[in-house]
N, C-alpha and C. Protein backbone atom coordinates (compact mmCIF):
# COMPACT_ATOMS: atom_id res chain seq x y z
N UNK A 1 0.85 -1.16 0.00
CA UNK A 1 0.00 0.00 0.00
C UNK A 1 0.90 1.24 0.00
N UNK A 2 1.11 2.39 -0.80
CA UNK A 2 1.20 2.94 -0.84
C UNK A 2 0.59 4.18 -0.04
N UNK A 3 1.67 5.29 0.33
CA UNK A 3 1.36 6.57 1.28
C UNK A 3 0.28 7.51 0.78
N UNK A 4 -0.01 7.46 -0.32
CA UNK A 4 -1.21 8.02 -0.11
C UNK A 4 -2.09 7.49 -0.70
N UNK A 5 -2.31 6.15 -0.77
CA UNK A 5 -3.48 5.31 -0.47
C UNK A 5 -4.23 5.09 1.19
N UNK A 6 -3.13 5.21 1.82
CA UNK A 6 -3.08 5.02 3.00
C UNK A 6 -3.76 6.32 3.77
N UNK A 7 -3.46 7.59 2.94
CA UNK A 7 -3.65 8.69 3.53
C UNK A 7 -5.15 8.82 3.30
N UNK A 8 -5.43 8.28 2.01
CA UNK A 8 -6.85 8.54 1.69
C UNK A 8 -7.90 7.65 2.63
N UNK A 9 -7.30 6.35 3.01
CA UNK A 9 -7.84 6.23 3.53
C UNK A 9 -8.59 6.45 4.83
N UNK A 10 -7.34 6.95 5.59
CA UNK A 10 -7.20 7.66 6.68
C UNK A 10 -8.36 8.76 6.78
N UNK A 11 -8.26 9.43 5.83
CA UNK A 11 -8.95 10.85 5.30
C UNK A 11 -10.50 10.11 5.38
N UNK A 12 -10.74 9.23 4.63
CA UNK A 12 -12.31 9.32 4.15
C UNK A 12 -12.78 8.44 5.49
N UNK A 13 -12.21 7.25 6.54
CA UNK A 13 -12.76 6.92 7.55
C UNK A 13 -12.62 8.30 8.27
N UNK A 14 -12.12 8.94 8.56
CA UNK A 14 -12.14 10.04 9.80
C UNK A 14 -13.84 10.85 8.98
N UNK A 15 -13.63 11.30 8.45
CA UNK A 15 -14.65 12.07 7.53
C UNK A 15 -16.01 11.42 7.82
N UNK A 16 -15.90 9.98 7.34
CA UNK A 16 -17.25 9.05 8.10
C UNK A 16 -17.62 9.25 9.39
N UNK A 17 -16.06 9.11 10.45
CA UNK A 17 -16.58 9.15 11.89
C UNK A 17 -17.34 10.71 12.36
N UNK A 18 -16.96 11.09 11.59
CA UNK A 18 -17.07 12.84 12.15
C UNK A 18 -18.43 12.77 11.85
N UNK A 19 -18.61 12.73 10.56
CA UNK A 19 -20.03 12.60 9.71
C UNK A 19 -20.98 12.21 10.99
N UNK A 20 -20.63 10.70 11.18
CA UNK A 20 -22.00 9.79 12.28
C UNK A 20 -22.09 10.53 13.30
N UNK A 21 -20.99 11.16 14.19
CA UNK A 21 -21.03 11.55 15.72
C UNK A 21 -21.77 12.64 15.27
N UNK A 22 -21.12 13.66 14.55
CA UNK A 22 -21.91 15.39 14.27
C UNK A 22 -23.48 14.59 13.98
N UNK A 23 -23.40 13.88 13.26
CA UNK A 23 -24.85 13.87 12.53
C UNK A 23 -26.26 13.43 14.05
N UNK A 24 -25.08 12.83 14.92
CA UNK A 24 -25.81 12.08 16.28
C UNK A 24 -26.89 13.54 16.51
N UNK A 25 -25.30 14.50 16.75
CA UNK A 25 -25.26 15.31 17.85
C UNK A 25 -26.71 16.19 17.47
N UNK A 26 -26.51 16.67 15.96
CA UNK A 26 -27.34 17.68 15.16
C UNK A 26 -28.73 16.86 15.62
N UNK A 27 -29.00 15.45 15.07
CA UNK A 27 -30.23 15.40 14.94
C UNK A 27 -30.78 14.98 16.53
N UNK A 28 -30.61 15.15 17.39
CA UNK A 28 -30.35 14.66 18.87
C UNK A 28 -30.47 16.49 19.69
N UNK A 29 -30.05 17.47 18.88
CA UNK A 29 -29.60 18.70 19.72
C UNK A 29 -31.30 18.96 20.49
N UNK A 30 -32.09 19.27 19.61
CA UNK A 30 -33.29 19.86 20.71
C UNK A 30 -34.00 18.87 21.57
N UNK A 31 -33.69 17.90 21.81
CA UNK A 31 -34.11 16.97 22.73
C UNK A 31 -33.67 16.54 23.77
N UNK A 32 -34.24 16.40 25.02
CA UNK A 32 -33.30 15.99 25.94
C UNK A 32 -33.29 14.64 26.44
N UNK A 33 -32.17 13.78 27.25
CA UNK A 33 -32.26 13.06 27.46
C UNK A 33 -33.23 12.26 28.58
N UNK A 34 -33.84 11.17 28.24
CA UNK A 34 -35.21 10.69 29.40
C UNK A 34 -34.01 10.00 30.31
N UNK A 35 -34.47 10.66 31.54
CA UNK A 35 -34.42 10.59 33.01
C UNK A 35 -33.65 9.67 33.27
N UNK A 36 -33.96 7.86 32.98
CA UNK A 36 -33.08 6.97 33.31
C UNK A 36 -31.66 7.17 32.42
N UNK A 37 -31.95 7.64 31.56
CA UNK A 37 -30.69 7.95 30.55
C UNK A 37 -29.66 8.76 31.18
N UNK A 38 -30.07 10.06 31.53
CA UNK A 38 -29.64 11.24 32.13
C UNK A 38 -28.69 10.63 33.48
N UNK A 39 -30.04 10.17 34.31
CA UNK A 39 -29.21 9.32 35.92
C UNK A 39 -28.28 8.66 35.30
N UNK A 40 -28.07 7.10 34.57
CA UNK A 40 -27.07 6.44 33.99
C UNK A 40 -25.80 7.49 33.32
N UNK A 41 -25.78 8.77 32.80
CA UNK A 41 -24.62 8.79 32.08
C UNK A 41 -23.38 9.89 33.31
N UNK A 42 -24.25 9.50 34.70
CA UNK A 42 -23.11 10.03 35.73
C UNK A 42 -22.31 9.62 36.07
N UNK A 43 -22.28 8.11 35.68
CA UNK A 43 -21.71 6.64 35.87
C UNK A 43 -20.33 6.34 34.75
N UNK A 44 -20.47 7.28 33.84
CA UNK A 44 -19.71 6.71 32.66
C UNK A 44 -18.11 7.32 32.56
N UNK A 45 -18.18 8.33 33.50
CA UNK A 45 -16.44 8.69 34.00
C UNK A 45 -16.20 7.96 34.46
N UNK A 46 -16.71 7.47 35.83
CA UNK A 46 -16.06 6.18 36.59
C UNK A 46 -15.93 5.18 36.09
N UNK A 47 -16.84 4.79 35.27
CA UNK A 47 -16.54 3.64 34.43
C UNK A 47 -15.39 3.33 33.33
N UNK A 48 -15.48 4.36 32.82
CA UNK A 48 -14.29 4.36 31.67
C UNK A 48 -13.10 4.10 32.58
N UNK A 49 -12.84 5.14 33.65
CA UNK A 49 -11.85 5.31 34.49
C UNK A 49 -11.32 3.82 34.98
N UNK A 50 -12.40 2.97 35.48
CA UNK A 50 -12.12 1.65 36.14
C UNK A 50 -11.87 1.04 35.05
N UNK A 51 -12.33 0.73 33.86
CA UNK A 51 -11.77 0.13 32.60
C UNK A 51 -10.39 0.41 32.33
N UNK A 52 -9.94 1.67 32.34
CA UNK A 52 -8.49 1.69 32.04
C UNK A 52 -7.85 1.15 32.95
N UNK A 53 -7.94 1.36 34.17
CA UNK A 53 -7.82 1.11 35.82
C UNK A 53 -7.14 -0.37 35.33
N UNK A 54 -7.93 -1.58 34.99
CA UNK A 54 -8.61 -2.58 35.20
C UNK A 54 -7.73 -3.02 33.73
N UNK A 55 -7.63 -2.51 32.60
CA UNK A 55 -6.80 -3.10 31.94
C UNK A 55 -5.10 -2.66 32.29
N UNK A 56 -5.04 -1.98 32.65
CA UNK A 56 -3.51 -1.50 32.91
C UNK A 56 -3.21 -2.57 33.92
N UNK A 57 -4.12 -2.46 34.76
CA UNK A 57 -3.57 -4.24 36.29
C UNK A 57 -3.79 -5.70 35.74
N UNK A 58 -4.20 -6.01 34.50
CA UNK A 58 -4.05 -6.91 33.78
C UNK A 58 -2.72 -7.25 32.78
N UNK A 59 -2.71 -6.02 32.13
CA UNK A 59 -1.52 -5.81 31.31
C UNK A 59 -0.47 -4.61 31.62
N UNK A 60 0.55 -4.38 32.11
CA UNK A 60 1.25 -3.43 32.82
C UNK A 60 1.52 -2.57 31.83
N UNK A 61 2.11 -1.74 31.98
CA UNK A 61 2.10 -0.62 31.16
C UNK A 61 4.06 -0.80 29.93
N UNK A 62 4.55 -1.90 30.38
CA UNK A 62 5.54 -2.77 30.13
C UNK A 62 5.42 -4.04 29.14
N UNK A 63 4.17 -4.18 29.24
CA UNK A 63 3.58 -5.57 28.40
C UNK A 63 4.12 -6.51 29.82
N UNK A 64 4.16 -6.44 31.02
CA UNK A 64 3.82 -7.55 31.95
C UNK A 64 2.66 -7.71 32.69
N UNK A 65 2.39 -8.79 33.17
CA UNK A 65 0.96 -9.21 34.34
C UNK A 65 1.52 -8.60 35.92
N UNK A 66 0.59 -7.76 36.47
CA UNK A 66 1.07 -7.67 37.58
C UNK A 66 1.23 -5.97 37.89
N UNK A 67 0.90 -5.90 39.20
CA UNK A 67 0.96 -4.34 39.41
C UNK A 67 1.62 -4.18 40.45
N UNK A 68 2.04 -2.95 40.50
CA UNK A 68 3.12 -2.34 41.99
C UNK A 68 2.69 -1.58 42.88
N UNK A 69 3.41 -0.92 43.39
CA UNK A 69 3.67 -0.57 45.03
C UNK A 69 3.09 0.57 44.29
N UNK A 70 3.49 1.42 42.95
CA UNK A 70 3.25 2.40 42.82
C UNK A 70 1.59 2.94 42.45
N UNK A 71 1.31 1.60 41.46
CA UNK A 71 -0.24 1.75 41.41
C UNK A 71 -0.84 1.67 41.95
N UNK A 72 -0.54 0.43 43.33
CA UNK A 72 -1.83 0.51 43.71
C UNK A 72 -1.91 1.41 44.64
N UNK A 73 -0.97 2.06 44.91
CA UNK A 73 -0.97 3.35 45.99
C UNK A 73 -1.95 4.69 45.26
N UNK A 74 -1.34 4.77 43.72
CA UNK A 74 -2.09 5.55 43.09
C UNK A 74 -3.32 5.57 42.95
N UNK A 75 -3.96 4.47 43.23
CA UNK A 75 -5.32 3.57 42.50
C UNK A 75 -6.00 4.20 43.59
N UNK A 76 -5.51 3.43 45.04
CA UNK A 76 -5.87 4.01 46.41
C UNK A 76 -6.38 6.14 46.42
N UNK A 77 -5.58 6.65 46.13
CA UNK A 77 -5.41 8.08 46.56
C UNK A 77 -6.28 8.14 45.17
N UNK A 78 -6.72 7.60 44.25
CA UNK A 78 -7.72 8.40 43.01
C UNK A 78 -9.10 8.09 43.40
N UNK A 79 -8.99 6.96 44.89
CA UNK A 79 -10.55 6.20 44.99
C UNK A 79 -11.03 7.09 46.07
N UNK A 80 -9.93 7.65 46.72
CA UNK A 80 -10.31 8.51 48.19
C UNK A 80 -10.52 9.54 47.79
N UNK A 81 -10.18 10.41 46.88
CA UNK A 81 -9.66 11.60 46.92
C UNK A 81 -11.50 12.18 46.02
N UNK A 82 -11.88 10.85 44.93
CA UNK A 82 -13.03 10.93 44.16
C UNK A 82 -14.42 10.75 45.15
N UNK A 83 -13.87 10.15 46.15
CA UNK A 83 -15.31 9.93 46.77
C UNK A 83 -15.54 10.91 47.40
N UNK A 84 -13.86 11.63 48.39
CA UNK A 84 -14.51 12.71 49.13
C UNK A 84 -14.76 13.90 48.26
N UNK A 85 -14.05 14.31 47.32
CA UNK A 85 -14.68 15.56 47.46
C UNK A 85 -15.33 15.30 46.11
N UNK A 86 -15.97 13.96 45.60
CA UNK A 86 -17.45 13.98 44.81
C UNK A 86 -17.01 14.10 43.42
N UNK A 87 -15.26 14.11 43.20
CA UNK A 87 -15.38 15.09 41.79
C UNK A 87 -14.23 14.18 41.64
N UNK A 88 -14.76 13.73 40.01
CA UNK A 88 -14.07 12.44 39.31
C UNK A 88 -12.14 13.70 38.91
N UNK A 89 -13.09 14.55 38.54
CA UNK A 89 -11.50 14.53 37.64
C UNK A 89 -10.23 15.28 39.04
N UNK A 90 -11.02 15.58 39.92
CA UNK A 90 -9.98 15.91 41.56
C UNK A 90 -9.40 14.57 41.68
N UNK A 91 -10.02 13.52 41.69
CA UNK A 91 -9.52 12.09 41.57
C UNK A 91 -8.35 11.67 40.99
N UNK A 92 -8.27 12.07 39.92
CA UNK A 92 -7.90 11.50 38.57
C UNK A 92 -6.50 12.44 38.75
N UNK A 93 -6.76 13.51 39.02
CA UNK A 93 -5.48 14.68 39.07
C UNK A 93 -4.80 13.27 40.30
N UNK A 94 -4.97 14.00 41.28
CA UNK A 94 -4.69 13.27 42.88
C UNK A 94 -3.32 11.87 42.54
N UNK A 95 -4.43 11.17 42.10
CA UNK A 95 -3.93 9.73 41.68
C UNK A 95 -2.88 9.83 40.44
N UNK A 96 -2.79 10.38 39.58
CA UNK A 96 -1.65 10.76 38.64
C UNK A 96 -0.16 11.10 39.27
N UNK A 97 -0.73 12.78 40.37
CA UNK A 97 0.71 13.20 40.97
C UNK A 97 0.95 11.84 41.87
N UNK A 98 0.06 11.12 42.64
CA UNK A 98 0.57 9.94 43.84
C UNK A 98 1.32 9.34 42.47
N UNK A 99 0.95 8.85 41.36
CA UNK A 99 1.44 7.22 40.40
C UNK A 99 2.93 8.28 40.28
N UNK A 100 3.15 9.86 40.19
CA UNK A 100 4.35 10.28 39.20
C UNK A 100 5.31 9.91 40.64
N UNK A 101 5.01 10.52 41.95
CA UNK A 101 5.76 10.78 42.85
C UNK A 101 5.97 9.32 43.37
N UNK A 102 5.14 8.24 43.69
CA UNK A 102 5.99 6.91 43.46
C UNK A 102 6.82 6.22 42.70
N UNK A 103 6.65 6.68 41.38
CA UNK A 103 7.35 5.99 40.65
C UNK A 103 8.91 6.72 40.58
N UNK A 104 8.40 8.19 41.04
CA UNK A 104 10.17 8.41 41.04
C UNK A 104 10.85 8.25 42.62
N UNK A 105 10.23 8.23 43.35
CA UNK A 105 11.04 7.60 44.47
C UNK A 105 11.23 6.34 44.82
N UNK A 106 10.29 5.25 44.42
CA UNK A 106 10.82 4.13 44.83
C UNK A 106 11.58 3.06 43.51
């Protein structure tokens, strides 16, 4: 395959994806979401969050099985830090500086 076969292709899937999501968004804009929908999508930071969570302690960030002193300390301080003060991405900060500052000291 050639580079700009490759490019085109590149080009016309992105163009599709954009297409479907915008097209979601447009025909979706004056409506709002019903209630169980709305409650359910408060759920979907944490979720994503525990998915990455959850594949990284499966597969290390090394291509090994197995997690450390440093994650799960990190894991710890993103679970405390989200519950108390309610706010996913205070979490997410929290648990980043704990994963940077373990990993360079120990």
């Amino acid at each position: 395959m050639r580079t700009s076969e490759a490019v085109l292709i590149v080009s016309v899937v992105a163009l599709v994806t954009y297409a479907f999501r915008a097209g979601g968004i447009v025909l979706l804009a004056d409506r709002g979401l019903p209630a169980p929908v709305a409650r359910a999508m408060r759920h979907v930071g944490p979720a994503v969050l525990a998915a990455l969570v959850a594949s990284i302690a499966a597969v290390g960030p090394d291509g090994t099985t197995g997690v450390g002193v440093a994650e799960v300390g990190a894991l710890a301080v993103t679970a405390i830090v989200a519950r108390w003060r309610s706010n996913l991405l205070a979490g997410l900060i929290a648990g980043m500086i704990t994963l940077w500052l373990c990993m360079a000291l120990i």
